[in-house]
N, C-alpha and C. Protein backbone atom coordinates (compact mmCIF):
# COMPACT_ATOMS: atom_id res chain seq x y z
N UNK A 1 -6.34 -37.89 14.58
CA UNK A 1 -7.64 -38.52 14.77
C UNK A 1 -7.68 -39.83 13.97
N UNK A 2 -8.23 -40.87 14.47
CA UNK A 2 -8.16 -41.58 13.86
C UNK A 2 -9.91 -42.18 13.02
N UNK A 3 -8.94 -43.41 11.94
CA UNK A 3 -10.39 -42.91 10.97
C UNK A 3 -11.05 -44.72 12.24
N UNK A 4 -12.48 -44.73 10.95
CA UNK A 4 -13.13 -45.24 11.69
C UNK A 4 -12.86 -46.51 11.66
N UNK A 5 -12.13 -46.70 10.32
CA UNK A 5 -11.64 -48.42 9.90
C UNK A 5 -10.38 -48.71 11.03
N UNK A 6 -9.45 -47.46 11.64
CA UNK A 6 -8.60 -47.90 12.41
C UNK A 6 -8.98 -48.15 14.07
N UNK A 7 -10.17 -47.28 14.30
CA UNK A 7 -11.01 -47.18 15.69
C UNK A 7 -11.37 -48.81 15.51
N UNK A 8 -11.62 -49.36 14.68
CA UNK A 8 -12.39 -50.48 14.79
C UNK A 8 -11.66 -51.81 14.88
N UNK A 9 -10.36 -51.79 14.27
CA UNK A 9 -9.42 -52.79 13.80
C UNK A 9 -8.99 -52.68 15.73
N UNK A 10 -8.48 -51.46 15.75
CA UNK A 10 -8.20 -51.59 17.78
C UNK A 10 -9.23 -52.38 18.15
N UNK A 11 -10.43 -51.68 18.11
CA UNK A 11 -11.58 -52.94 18.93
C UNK A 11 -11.89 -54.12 18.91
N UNK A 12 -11.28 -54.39 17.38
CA UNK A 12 -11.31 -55.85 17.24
C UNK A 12 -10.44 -56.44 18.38
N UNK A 13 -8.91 -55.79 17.83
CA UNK A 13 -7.94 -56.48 18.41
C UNK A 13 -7.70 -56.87 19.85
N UNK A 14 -8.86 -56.39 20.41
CA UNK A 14 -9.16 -55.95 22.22
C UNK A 14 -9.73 -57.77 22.04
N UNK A 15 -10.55 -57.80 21.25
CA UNK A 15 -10.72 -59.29 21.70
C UNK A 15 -10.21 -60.51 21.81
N UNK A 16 -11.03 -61.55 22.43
CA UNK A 16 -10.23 -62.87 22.73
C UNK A 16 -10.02 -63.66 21.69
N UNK A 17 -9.13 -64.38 20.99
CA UNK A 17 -9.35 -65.10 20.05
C UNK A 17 -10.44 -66.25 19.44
N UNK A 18 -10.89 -66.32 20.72
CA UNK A 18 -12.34 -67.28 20.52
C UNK A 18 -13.67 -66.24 20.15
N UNK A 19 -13.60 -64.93 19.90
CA UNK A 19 -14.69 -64.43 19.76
C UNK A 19 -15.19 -64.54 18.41
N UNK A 20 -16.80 -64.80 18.16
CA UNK A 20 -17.28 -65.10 17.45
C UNK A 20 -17.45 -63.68 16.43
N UNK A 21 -18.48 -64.12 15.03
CA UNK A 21 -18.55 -63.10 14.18
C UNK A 21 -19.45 -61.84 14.82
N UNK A 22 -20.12 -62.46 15.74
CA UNK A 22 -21.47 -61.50 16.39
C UNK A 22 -20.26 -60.96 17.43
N UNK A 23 -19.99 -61.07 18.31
CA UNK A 23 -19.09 -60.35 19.49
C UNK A 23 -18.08 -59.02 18.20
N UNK A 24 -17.53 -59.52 17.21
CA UNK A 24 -16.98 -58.48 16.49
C UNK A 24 -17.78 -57.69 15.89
N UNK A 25 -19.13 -57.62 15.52
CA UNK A 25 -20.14 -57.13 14.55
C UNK A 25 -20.66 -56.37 15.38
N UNK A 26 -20.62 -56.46 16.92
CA UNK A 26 -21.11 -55.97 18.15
C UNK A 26 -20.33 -54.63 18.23
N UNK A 27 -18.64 -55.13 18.18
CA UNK A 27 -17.73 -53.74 18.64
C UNK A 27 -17.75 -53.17 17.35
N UNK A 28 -18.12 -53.53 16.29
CA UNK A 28 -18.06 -52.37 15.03
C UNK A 28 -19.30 -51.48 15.36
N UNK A 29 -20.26 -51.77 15.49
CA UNK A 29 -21.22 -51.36 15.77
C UNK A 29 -21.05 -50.33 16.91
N UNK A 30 -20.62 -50.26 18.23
CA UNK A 30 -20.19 -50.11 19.41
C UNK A 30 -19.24 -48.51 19.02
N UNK A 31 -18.36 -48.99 17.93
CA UNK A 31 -17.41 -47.97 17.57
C UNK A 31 -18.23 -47.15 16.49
N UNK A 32 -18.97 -47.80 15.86
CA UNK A 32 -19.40 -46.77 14.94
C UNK A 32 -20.85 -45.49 15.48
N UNK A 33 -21.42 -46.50 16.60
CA UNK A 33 -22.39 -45.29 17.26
C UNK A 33 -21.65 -44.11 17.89
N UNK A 34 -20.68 -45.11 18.86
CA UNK A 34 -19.76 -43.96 19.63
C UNK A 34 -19.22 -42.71 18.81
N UNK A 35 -18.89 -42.66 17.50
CA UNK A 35 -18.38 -41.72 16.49
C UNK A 35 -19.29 -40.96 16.43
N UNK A 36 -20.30 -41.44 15.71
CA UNK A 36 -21.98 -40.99 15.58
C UNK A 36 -22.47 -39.93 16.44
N UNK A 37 -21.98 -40.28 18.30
CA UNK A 37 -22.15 -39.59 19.10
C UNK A 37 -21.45 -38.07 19.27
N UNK A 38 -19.95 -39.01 19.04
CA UNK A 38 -19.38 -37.42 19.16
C UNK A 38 -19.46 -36.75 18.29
N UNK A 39 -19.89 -36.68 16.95
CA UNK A 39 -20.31 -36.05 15.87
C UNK A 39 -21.51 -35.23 16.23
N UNK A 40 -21.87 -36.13 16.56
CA UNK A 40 -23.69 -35.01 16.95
C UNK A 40 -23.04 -33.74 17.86
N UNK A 41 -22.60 -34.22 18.82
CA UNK A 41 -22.53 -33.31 20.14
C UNK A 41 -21.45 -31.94 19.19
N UNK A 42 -20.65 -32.25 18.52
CA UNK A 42 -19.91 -31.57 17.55
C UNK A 42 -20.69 -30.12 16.93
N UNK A 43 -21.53 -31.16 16.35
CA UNK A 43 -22.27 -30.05 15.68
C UNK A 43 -23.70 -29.63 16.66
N UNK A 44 -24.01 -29.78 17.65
CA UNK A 44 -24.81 -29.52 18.52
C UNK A 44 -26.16 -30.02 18.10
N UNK A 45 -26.02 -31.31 17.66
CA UNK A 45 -27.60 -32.13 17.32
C UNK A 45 -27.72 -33.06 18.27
N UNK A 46 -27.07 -32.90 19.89
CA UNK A 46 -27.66 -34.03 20.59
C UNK A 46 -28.29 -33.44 21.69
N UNK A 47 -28.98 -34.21 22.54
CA UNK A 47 -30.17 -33.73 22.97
C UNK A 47 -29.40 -33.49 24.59
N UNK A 48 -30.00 -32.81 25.23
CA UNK A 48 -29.31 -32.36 26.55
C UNK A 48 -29.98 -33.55 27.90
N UNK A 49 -29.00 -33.39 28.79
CA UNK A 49 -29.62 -34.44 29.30
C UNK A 49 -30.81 -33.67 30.40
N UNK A 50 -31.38 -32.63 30.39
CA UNK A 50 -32.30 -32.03 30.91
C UNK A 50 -33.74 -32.00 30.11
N UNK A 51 -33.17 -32.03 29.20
CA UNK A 51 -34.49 -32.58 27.50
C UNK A 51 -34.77 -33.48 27.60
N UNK A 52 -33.77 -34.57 27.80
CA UNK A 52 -34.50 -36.12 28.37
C UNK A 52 -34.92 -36.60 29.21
N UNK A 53 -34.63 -35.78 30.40
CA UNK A 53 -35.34 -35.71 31.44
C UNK A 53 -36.84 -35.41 31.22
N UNK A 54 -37.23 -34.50 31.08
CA UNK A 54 -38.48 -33.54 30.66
C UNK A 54 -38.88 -34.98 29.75
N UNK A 55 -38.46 -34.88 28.37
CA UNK A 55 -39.48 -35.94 28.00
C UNK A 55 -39.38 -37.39 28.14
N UNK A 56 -38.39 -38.19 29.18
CA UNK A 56 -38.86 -39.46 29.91
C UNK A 56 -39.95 -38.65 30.83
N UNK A 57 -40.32 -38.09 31.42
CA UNK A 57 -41.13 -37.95 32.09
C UNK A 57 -42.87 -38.04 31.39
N UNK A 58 -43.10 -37.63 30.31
CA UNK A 58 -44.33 -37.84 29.34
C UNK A 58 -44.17 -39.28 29.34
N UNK A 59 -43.25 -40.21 29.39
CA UNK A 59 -43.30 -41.59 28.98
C UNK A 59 -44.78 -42.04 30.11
């Protein structure tokens, strides 16, 4: 598994050399929710997509 400093150094490296500080601050960000995500679902703290159904519907 890899850690999150190496998930991120890949994502950098995906980019074009003209990309600015915001386009990289974007994929750290990008990589660090995505982790975030599978962590939740891991430990079963994410929400089902039938739960969000139900409550977009109160929206």
């Amino acid at each position: 598994m890899e850690t999150l400093k190496q998930e991120a150094i890949k994502a950098i490296s995906k980019l074009p050399e003209s990309a600015s500080v915001d386009d990289i601050m974007y994929e750290i960000y990008v990589v660090d929710k995505v982790k975030k995500g599978r962590e939740a679902v891991k430990q079963n703290d994410a929400v089902s997509v039938e739960d969000l159904k139900r409550e977009m519907q109160t929206w």
